[in-house]
Protein backbone atom coordinates (compact mmCIF):
# COMPACT_ATOMS: atom_id res chain seq x y z
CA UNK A 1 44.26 -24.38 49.27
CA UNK A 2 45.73 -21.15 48.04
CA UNK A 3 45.23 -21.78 44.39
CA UNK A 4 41.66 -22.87 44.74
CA UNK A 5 40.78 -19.63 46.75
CA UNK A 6 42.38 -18.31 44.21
CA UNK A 7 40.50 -19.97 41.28
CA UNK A 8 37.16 -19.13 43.09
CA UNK A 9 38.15 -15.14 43.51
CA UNK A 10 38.48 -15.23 39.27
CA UNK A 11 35.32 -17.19 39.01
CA UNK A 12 33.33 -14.87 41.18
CA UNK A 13 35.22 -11.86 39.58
CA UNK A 14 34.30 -13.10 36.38
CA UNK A 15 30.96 -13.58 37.13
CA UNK A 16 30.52 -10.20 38.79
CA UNK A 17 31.75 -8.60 36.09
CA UNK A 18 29.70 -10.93 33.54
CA UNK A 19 26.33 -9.67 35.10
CA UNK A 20 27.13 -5.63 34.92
CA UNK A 21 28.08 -6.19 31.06
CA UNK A 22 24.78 -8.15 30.71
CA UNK A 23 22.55 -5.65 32.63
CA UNK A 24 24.11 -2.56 30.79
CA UNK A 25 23.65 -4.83 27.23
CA UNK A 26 20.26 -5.45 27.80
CA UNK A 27 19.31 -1.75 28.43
CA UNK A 28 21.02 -0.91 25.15
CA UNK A 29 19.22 -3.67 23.63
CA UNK A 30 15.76 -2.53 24.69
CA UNK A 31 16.22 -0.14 22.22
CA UNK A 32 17.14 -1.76 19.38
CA UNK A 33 15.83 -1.80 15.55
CA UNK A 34 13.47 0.45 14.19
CA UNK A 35 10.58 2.35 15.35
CA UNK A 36 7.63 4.16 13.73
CA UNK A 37 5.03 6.41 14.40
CA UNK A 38 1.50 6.32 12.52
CA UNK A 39 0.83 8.94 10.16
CA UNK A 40 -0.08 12.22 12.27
CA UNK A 41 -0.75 16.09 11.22
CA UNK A 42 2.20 18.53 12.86
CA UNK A 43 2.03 22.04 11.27
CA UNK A 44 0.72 21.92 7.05
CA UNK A 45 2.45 18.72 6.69
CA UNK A 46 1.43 15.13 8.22
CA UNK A 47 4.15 13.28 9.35
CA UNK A 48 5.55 9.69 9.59
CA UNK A 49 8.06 9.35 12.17
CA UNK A 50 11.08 6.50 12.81
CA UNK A 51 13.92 6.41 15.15
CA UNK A 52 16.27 3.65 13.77
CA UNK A 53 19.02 2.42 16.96
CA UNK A 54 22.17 -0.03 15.77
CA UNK A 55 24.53 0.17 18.85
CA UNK A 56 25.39 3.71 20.06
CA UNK A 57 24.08 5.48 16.72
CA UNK A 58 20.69 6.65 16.81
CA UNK A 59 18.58 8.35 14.06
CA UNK A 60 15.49 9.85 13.66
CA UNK A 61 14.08 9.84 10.26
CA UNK A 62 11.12 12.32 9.34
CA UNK A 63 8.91 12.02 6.42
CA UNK A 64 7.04 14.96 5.64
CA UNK A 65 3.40 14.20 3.38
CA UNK A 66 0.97 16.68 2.22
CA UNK A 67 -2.05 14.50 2.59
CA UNK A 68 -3.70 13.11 5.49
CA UNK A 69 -3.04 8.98 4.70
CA UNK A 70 0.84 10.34 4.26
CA UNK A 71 1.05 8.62 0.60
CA UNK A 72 1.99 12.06 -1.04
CA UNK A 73 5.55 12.76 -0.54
CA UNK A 74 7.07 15.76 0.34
CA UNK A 75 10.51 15.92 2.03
CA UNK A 76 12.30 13.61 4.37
CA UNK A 77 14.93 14.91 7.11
CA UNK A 78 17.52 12.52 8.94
CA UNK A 79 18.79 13.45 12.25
CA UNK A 80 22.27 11.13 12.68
CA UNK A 81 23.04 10.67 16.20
CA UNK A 82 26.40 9.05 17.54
CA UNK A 83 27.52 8.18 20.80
CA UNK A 84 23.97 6.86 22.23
CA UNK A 85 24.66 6.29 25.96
CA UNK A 86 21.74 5.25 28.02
CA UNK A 87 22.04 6.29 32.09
CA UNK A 88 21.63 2.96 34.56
CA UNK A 89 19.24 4.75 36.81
CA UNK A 90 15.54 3.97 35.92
CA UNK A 91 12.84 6.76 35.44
CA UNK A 92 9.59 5.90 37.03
CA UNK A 93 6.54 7.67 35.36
CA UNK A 94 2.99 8.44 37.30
CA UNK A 95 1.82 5.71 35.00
CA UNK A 96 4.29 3.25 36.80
CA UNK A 97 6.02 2.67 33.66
CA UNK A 98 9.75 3.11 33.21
CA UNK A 99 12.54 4.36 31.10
CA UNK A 100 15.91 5.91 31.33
CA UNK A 101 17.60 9.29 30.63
CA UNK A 102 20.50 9.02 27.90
CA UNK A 103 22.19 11.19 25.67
CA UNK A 104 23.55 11.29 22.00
CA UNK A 105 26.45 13.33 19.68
CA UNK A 106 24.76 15.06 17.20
CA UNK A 107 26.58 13.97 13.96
CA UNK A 108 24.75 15.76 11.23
CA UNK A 109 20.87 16.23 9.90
CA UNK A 110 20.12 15.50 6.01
CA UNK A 111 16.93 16.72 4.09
CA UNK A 112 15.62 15.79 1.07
CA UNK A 113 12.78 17.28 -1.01
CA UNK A 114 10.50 14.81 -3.09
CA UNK A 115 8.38 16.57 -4.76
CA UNK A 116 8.82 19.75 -7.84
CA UNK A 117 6.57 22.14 -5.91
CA UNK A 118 8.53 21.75 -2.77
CA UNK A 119 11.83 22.43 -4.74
CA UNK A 120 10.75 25.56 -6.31
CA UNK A 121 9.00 26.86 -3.32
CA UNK A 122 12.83 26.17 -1.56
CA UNK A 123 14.54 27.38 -3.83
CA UNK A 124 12.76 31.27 -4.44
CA UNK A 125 12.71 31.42 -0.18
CA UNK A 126 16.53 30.92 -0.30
CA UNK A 127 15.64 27.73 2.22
CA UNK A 128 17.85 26.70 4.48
CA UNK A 129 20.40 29.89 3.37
CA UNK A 130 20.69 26.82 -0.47
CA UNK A 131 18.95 28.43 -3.80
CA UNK A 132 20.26 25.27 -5.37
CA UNK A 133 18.01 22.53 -3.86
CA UNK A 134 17.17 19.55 -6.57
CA UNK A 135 14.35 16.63 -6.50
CA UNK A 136 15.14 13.65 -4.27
CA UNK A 137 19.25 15.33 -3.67
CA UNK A 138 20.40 14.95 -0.21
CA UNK A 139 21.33 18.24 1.62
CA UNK A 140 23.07 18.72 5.13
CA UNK A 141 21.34 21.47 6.74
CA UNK A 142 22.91 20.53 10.06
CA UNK A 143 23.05 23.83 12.06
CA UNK A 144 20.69 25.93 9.45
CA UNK A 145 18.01 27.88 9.66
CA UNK A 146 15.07 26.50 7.95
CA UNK A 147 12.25 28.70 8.40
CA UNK A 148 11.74 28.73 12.16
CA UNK A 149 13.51 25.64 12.21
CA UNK A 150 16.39 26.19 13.97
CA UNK A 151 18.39 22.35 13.32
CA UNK A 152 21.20 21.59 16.05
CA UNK A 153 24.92 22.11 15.08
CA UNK A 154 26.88 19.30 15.02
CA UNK A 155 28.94 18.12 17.75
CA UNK A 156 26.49 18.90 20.46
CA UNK A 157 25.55 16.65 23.02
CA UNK A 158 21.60 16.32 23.68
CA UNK A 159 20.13 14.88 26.25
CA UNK A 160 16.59 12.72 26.14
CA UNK A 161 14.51 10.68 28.05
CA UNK A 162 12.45 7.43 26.77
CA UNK A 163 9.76 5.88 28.40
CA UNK A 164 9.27 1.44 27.09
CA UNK A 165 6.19 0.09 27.68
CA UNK A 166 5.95 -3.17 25.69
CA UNK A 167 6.33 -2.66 21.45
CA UNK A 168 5.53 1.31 22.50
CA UNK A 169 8.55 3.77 22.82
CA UNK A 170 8.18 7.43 24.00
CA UNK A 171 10.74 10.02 23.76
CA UNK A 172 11.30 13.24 25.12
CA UNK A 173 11.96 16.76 23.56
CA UNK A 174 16.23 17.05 23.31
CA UNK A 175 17.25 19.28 25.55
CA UNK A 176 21.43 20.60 26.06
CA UNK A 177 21.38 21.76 29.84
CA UNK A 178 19.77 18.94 31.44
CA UNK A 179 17.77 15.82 31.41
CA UNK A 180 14.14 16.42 30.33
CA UNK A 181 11.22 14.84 32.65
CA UNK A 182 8.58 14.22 30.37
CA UNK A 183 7.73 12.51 27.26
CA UNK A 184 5.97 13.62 24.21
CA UNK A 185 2.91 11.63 23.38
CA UNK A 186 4.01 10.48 19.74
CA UNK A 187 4.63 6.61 20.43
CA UNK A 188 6.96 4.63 18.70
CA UNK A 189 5.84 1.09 17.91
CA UNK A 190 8.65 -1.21 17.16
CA UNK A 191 8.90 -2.92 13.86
């Protein structure tokens, strides 16, 4: 009698423990793959947008354009996240749909310029603090001052918030002192 009392305690342990792995998987999982935005104007550039998940690294890849279709290439930058954990409490939105807070370790951010223009132009404005900037050559700028860019320092921890609705992701503005509570209305439609 003893061992089987004991053999169902493991089993319901087991079982228990089974489910919370599964439910915390499956959040993580929502988020999986790759994501892109449609070609849209921010600034003097028109942008293509992607945030790529694989486990707990997240990146968000930007590719700058100079024309309106985005098939004239002009730079790319690469935010590298690490450390993606997504909260277990669920944000409700007005709309009704959901989504979660998390937060992510920023690694480091990469540009690259793809076009001769772009490369002089960086290189006579000192860009980025580099006069040495060369066609389709990976820099780190993580923690420069581009412009009025400003890109975060590595090591930081950001928080976000993301809002699912079907193949459509949302994400908030980063934020370092606390969660934010709204999204930004680029949508991310999964790949």
């Amino acid at each position: 009698m003893k061992l089987i009392s004991m053999i169902i305690l493991i089993i319901i342990v087991f079982i228990s423990c089974s489910k919370k792995d599964d439910e915390k998987d499956n959040t993580t999982s929502e988020l999986e793959g790759t994501w892109s935005s449609v070609c849209y104007a921010s600034g003097s550039y028109y942008l293509i947008d992607s945030i790529i998940v694989s486990g707990t690294n997240f990146a968000i890849k930007e590719e700058h354009h100079d024309d309106s279709n985005c098939n004239t290439d002009n730079a790319t930058v690469v935010y590298n996240f690490s450390g993606l954990s997504i909260k277990d409490a669920v944000v409700t939105f007005t709309s009704g749909a959901t989504g979660h807070d998390f937060s992510v370790n920023v690694s480091n951010v990469k540009a690259t310029l793809q076009n001769s223009s772009e490369v002089s132009y960086t290189n006579t404005n000192n860009g980025c603090g580099f006069s040495d900037w060369a066609l389709n050559t990976e820099k780190d700028i993580t923690g420069k001052t581009c412009g009025s860019t400003t890109y975060p320092p590595a090591n930081v921890t950001l928080l976000g918030l993301y809002k699912l609705v079907g193949n459509n992701l949302n994400i908030a503005t980063f934020s370092t002192t606390s969660y934010p509570s709204s999204v930004n209305s680029i949508t991310y439609i999964k790949q």
